[in-house]
N, C-alpha and C. Protein backbone atom coordinates (compact mmCIF):
# COMPACT_ATOMS: atom_id res chain seq x y z
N UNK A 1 3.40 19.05 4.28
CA UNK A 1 3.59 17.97 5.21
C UNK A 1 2.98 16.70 4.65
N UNK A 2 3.41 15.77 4.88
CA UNK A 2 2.70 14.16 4.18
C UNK A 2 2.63 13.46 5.62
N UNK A 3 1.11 13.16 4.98
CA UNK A 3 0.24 12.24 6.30
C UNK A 3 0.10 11.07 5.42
N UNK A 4 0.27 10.43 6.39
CA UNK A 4 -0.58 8.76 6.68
C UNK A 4 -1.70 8.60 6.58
N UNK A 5 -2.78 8.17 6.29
CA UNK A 5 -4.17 8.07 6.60
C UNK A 5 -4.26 6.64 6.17
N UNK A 6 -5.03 5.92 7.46
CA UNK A 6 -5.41 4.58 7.52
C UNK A 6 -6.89 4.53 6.92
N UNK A 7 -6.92 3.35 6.45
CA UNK A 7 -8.44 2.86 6.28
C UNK A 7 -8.77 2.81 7.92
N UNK A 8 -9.95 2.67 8.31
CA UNK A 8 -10.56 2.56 9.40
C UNK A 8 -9.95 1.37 10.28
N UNK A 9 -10.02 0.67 9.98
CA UNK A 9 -10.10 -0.85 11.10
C UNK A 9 -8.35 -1.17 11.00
N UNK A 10 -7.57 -0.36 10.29
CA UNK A 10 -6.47 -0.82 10.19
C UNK A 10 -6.06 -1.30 10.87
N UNK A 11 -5.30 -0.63 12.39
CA UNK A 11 -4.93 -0.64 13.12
C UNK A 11 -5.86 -1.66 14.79
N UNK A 12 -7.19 -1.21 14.14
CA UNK A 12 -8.50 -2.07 15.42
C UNK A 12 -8.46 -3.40 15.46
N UNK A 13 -7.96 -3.97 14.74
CA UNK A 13 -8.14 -5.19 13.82
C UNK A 13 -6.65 -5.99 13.93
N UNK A 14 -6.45 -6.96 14.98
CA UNK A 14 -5.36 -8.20 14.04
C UNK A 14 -5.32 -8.25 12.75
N UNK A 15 -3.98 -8.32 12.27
CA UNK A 15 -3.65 -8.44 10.33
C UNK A 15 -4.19 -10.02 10.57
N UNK A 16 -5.17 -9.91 9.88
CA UNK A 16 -5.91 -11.59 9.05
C UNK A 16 -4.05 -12.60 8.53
N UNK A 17 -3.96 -13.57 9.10
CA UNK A 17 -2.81 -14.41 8.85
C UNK A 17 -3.14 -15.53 7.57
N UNK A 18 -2.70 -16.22 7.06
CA UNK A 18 -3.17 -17.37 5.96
C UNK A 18 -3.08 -18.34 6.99
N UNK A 19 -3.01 -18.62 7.68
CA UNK A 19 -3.02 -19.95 8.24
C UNK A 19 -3.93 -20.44 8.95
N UNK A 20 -5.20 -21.27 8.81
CA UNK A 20 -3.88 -22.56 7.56
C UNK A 20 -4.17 -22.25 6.22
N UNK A 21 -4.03 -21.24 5.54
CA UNK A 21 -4.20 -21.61 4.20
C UNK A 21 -4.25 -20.34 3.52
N UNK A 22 -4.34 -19.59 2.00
CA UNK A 22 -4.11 -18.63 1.71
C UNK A 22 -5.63 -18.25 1.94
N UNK A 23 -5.25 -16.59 2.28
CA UNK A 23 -6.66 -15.70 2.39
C UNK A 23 -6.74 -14.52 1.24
N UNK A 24 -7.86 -14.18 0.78
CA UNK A 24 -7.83 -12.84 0.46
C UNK A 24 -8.52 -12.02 1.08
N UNK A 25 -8.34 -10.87 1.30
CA UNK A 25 -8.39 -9.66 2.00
C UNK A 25 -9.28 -8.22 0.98
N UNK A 26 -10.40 -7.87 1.69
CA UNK A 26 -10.97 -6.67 1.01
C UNK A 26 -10.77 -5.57 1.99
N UNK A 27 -10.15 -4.59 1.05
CA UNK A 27 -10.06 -3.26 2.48
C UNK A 27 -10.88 -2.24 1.61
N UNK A 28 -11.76 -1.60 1.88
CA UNK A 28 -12.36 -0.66 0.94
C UNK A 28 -12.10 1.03 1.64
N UNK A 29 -11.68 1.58 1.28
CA UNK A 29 -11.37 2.98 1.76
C UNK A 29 -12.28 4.27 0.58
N UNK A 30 -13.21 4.91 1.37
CA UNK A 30 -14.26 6.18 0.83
C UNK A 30 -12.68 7.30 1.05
N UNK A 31 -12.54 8.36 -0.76
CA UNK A 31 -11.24 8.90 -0.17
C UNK A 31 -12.36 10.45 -0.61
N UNK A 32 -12.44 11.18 0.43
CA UNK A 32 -12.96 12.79 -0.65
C UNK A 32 -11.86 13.20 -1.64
N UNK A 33 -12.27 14.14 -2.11
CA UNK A 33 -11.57 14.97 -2.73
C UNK A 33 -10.49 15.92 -1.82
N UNK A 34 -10.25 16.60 -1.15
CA UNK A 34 -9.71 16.77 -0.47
C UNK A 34 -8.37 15.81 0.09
N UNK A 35 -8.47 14.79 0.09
CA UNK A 35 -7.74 13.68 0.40
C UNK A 35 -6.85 13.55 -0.59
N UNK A 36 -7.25 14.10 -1.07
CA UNK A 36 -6.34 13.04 -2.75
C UNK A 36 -5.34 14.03 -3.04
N UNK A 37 -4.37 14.23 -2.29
CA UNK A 37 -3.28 15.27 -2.69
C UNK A 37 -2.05 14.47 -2.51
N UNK A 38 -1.18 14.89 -3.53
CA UNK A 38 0.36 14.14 -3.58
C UNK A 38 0.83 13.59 -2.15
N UNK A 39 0.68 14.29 -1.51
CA UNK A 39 1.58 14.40 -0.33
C UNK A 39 0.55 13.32 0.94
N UNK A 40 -0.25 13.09 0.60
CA UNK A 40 -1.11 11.55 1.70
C UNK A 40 -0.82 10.40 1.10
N UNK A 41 -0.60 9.50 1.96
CA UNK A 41 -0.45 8.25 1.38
C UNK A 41 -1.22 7.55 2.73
N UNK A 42 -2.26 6.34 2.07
CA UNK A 42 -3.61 5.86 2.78
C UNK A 42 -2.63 4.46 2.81
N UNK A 43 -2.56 4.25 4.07
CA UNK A 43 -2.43 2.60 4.50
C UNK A 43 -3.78 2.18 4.30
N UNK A 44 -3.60 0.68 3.37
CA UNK A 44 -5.17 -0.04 3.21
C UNK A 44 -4.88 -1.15 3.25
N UNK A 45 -3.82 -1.66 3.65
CA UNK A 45 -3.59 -3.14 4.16
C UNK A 45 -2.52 -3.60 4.58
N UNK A 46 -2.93 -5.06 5.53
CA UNK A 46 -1.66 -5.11 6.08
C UNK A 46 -0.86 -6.42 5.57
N UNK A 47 0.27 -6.78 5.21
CA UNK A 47 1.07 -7.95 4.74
C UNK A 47 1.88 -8.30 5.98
N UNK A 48 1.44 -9.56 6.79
CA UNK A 48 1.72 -10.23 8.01
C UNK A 48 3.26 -10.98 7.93
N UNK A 49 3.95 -10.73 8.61
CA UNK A 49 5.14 -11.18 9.06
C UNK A 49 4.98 -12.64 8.83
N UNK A 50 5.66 -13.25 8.01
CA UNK A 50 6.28 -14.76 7.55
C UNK A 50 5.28 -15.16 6.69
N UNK A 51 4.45 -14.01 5.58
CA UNK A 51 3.11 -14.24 4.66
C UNK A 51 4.30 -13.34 3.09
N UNK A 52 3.62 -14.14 2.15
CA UNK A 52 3.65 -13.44 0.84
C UNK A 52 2.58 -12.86 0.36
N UNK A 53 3.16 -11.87 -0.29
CA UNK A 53 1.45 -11.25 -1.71
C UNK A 53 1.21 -12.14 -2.53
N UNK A 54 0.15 -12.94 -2.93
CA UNK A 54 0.44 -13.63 -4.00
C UNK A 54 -1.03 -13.11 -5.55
N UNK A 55 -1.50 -11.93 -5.06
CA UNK A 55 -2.18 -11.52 -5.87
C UNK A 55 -3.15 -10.22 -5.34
N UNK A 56 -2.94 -9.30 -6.27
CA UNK A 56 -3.62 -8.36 -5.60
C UNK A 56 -4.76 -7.39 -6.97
N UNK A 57 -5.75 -6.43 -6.72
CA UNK A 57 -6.54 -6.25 -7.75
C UNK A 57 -6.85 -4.42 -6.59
N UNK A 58 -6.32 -3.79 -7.76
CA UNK A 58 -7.57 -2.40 -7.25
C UNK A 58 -8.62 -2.08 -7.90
N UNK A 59 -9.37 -1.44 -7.16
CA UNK A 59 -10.81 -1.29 -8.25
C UNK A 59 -11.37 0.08 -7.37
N UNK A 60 -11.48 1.28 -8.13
CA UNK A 60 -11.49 2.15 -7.36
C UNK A 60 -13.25 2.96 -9.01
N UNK A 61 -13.32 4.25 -7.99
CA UNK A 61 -14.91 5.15 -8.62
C UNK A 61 -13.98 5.78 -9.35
N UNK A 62 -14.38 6.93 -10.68
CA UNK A 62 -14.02 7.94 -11.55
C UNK A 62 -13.24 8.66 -10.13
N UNK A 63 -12.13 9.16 -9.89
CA UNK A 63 -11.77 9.87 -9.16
C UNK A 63 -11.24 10.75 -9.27
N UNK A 64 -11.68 11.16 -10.72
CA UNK A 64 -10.96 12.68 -11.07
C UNK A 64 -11.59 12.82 -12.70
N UNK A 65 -12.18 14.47 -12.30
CA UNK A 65 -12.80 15.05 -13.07
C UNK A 65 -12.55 15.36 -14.52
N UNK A 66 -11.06 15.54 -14.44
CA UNK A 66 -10.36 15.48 -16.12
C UNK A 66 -9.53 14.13 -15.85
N UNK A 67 -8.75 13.92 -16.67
CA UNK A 67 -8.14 12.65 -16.49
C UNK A 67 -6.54 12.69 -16.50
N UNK A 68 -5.91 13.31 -15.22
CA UNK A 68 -4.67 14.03 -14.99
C UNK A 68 -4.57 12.24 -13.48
N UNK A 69 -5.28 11.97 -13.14
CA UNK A 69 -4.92 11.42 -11.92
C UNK A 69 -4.22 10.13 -12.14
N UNK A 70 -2.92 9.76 -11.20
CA UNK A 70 -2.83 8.03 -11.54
C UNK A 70 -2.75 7.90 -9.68
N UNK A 71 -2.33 6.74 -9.77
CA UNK A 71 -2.03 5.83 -8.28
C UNK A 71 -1.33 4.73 -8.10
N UNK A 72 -0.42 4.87 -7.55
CA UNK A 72 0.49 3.86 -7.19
C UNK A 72 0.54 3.31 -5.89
N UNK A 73 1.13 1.70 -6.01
CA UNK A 73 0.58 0.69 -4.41
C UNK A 73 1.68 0.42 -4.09
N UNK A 74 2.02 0.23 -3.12
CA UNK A 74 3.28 -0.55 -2.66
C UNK A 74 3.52 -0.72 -1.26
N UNK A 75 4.80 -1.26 -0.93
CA UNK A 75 4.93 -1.09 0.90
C UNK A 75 5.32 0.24 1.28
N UNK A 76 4.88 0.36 2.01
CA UNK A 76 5.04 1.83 2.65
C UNK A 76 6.48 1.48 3.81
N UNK A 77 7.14 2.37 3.75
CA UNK A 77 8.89 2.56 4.72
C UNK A 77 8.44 2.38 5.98
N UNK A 78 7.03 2.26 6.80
CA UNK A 78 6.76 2.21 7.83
C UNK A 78 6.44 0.74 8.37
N UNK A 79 6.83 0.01 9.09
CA UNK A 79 6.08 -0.90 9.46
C UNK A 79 5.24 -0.80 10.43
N UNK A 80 4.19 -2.05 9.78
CA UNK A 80 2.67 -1.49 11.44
C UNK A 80 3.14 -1.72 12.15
N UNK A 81 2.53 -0.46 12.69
CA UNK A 81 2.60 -0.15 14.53
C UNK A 81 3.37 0.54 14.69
N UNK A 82 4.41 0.98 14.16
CA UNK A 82 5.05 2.23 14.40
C UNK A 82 4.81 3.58 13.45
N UNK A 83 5.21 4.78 13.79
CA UNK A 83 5.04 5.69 13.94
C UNK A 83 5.40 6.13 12.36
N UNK A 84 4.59 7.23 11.61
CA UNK A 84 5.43 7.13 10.08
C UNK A 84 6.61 8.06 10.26
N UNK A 85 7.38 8.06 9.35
CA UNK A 85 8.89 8.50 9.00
C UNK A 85 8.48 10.00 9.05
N UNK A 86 10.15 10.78 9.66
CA UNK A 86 9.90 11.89 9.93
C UNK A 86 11.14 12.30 9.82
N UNK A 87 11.66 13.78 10.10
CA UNK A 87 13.07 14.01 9.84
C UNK A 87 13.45 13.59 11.30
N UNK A 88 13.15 13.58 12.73
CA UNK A 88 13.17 13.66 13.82
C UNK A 88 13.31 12.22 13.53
N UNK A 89 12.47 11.52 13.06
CA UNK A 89 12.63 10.01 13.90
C UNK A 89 12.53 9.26 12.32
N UNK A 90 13.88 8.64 11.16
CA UNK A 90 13.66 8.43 9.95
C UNK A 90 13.10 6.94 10.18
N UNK A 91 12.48 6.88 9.02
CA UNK A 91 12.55 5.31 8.51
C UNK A 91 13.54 4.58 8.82
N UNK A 92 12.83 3.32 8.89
CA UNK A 92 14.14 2.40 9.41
C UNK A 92 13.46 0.82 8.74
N UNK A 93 13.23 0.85 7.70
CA UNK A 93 12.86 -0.44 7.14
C UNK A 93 13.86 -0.90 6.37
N UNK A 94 14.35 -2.17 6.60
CA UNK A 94 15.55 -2.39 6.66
C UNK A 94 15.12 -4.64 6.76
N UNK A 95 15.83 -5.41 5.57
CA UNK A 95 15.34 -6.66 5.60
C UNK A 95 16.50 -7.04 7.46
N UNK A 96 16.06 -7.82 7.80
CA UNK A 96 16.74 -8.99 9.17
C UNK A 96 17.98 -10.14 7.91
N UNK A 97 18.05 -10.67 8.52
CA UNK A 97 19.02 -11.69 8.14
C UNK A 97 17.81 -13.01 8.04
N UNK A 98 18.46 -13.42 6.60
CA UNK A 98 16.97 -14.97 6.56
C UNK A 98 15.38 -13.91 5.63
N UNK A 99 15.67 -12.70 5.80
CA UNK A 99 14.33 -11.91 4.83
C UNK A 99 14.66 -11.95 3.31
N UNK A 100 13.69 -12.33 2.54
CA UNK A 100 13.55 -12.74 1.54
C UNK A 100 13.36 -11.33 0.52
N UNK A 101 13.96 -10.48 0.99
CA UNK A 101 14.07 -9.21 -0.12
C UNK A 101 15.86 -8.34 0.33
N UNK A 102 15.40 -7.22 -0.51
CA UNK A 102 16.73 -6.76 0.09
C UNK A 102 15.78 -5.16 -0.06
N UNK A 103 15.44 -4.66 -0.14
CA UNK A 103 14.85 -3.08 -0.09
C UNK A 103 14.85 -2.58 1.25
N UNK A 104 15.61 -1.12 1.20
CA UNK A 104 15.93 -0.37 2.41
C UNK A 104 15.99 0.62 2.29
N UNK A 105 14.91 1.43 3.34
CA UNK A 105 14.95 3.13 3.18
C UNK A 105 14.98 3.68 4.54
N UNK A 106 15.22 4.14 4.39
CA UNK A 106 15.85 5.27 5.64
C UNK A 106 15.44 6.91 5.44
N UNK A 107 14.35 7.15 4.72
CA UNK A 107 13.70 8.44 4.25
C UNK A 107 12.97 9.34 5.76
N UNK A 108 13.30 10.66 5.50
CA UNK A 108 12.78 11.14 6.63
C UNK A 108 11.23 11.29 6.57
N UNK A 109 10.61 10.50 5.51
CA UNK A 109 9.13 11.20 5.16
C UNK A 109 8.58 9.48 4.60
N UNK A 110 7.20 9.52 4.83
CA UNK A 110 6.44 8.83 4.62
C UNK A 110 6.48 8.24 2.68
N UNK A 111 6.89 7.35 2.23
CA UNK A 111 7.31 6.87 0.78
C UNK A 111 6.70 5.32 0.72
N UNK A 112 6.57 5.18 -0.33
CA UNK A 112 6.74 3.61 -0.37
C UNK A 112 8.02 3.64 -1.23
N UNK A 113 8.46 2.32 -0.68
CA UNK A 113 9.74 1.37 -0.95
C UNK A 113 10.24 1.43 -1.98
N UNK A 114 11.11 1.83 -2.69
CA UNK A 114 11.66 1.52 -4.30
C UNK A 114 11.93 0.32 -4.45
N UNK A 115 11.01 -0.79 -5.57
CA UNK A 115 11.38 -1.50 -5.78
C UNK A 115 10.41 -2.42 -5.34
N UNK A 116 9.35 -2.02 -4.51
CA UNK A 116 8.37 -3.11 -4.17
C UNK A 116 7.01 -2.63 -3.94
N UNK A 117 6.69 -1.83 -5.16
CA UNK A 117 5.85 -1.34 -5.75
C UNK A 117 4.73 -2.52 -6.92
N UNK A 118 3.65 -2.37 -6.08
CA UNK A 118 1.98 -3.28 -6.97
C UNK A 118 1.58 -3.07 -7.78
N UNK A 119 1.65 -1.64 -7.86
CA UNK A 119 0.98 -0.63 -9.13
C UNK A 119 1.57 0.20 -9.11
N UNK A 120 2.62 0.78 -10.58
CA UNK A 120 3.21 2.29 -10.80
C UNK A 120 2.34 3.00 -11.63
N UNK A 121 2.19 3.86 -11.02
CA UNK A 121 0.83 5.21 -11.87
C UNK A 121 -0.01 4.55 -12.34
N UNK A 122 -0.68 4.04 -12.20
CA UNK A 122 -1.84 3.30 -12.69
C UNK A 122 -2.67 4.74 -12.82
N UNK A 123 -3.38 4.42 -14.15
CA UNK A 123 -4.73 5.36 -14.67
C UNK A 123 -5.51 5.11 -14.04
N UNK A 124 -5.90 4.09 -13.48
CA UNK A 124 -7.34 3.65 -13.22
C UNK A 124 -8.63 4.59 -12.66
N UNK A 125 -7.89 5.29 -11.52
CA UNK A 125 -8.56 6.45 -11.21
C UNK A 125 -9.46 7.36 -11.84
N UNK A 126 -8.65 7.73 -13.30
CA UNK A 126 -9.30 8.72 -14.11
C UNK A 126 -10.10 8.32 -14.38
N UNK A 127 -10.72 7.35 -14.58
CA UNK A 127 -12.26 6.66 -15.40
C UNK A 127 -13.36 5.58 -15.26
N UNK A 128 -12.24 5.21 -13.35
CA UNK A 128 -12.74 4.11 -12.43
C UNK A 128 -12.29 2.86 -13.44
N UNK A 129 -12.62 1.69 -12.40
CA UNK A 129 -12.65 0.32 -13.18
C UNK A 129 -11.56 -0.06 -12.64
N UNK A 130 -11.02 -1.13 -12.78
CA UNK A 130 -10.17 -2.56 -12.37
C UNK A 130 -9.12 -2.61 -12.67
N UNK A 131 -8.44 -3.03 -12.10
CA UNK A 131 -6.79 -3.08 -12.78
C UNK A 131 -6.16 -4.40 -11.92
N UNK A 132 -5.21 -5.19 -12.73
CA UNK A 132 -4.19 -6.02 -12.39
C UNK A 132 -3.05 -6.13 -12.30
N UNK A 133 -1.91 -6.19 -11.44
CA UNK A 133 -0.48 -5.74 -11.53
C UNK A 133 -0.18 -7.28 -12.22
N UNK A 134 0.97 -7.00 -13.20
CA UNK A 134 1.77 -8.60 -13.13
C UNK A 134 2.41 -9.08 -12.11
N UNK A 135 2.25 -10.56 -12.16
CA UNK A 135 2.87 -11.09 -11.09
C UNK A 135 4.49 -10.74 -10.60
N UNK A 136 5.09 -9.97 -11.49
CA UNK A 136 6.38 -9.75 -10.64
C UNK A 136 6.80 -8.93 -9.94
N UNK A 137 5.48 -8.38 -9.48
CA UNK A 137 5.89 -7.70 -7.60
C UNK A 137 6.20 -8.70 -6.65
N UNK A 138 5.72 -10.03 -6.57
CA UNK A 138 5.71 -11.28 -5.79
C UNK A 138 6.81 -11.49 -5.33
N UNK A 139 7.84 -10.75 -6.11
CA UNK A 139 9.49 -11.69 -6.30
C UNK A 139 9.91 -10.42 -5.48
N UNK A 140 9.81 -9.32 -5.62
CA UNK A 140 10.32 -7.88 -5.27
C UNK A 140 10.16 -8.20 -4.06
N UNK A 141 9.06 -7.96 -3.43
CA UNK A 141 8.54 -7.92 -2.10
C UNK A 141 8.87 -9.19 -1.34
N UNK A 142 8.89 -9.83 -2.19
CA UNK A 142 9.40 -10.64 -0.73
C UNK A 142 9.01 -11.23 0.24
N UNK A 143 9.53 -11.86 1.30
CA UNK A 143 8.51 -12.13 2.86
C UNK A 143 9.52 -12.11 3.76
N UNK A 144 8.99 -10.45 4.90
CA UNK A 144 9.33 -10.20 6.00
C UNK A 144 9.22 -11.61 7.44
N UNK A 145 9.86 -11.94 7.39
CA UNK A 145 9.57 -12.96 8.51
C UNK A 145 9.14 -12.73 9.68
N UNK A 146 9.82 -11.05 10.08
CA UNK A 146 10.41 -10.75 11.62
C UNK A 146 8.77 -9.63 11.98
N UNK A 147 8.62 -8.96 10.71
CA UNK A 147 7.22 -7.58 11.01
C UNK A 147 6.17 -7.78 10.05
N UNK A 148 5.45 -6.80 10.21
CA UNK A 148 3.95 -7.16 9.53
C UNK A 148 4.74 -6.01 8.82
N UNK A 149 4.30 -5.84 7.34
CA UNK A 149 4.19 -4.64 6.55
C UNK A 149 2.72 -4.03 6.79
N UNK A 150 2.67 -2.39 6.01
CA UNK A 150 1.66 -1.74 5.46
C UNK A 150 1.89 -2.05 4.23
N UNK A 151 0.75 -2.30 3.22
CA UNK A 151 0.47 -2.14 2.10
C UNK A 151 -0.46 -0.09 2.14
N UNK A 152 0.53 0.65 1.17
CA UNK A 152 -0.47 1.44 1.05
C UNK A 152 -0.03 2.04 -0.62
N UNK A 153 -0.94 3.43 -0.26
CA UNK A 153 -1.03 3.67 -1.98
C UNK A 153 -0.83 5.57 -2.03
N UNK A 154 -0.90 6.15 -3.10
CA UNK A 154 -0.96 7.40 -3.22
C UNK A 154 -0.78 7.78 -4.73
N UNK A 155 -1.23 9.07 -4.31
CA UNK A 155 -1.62 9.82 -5.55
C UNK A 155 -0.30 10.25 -6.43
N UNK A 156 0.54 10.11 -7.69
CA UNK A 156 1.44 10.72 -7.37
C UNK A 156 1.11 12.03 -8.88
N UNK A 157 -0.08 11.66 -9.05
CA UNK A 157 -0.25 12.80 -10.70
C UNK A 157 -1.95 13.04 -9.84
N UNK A 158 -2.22 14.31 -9.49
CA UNK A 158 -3.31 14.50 -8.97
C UNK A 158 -4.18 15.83 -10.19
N UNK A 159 -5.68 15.31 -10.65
CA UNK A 159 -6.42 16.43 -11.43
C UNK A 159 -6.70 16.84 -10.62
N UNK A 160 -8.78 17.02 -10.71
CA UNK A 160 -9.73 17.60 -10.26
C UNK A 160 -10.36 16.13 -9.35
N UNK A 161 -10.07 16.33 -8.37
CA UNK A 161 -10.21 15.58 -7.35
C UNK A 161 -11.83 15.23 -7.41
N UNK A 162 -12.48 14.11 -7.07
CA UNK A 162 -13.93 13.85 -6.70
C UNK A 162 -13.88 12.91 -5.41
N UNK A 163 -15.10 12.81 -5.17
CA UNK A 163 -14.60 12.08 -3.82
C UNK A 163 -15.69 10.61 -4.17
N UNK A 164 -14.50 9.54 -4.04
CA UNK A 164 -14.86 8.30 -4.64
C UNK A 164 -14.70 7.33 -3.84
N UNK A 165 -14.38 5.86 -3.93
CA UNK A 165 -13.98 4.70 -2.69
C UNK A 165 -12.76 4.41 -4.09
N UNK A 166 -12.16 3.70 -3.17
CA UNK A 166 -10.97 2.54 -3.90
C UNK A 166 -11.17 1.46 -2.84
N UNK A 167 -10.36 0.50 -3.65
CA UNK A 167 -10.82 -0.80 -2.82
C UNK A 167 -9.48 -1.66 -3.32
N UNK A 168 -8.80 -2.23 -2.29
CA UNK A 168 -7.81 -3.37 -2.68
C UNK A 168 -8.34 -4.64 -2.51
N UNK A 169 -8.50 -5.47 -3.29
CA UNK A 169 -8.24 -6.97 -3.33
C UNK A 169 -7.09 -7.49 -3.01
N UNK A 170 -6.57 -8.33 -1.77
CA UNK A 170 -5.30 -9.08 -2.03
C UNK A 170 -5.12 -10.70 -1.58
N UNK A 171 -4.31 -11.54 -2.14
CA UNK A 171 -4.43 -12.62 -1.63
C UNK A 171 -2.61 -12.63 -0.92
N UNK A 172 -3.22 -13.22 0.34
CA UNK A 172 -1.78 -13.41 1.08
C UNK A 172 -1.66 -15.17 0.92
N UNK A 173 -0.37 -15.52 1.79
CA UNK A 173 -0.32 -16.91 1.90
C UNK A 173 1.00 -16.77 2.61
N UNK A 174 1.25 -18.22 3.70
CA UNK A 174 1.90 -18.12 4.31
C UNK A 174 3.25 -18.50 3.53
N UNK A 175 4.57 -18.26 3.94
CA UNK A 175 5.85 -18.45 2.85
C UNK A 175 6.14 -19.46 3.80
């Protein structure tokens, strides 16, 4: 089965807006070992309805004991506040008319987006430390006018699990 798991305040919390002006955003998420299996994917931020990404940074602990682990970021098929994708009730992320992307899934299961992806397999995990996507997720993703996105992430090459923090850096701004 594939779960969702929020950082804490996800949901407690108004998505921080840029206005007036661009913000960056720290979400820090503690993940155990246990957590870190293919099949979870951790919402750790939110991208606000009529806002762009305009820079983002992960920086996560050694999170795996041999060095088998990567992690990938992107929008997740769910938008906040609703419920994640299921065979019963699918995805339905889908651009409006006037949205500045075109990516659409309709998956019965919790995914991020093809195509508007921050980080593909990133190593970083295996040995901790910093990483930077190039700027041309900016163009992919787009800006939802009409919903807030999730930004989230997951495991998709899992070792020997440890239990570490990751942390996103992102800068939004209004489009």
């Amino acid at each position: 089965m594939t779960d969702i798991l929020v950082v804490q305040d996800l949901y407690t919390k108004t998505p921080v807006t840029a206005i007036p002006g661009a913000r960056i955003i720290t979400s820090v998420q503690e993940l155990t070992a246990a957590q870190q299996v293919i099949t979870n994917y951790f919402g750790i931020g939110v991208l606000p309805a009529g806002h762009k990404l305009v820079s983002a940074v992960i920086e996560c602990d050694d999170m795996d004991s041999a060095v088998l682990h990567t992690l990938s970021v992107g929008i997740l098929n769910t938008y906040y506040g609703q419920a994640p994708a299921t065979a019963a009730v699918p995805a339905a992320y889908a651009p409006a008319t006037g949205d500045s992307y075109s990516a659409t899934n309709t998956g019965t299961a919790p995914a991020l987006v093809s195509g508007q992806n921050i980080f593909t397999s990133s190593t970083v995990p295996q040995a901790g430390g910093r990483v930077y996507p190039s700027l041309a997720f900016t163009d992919a993703i787009g800006v939802d006018y009409n919903r807030d996105r999730i930004i989230a992430c997951y495991f998709p090459t899992v070792g020997t699990a440890v239990t570490g923090t990751l942390t996103l850096i992102y800068g939004i701004d209004a489009a």
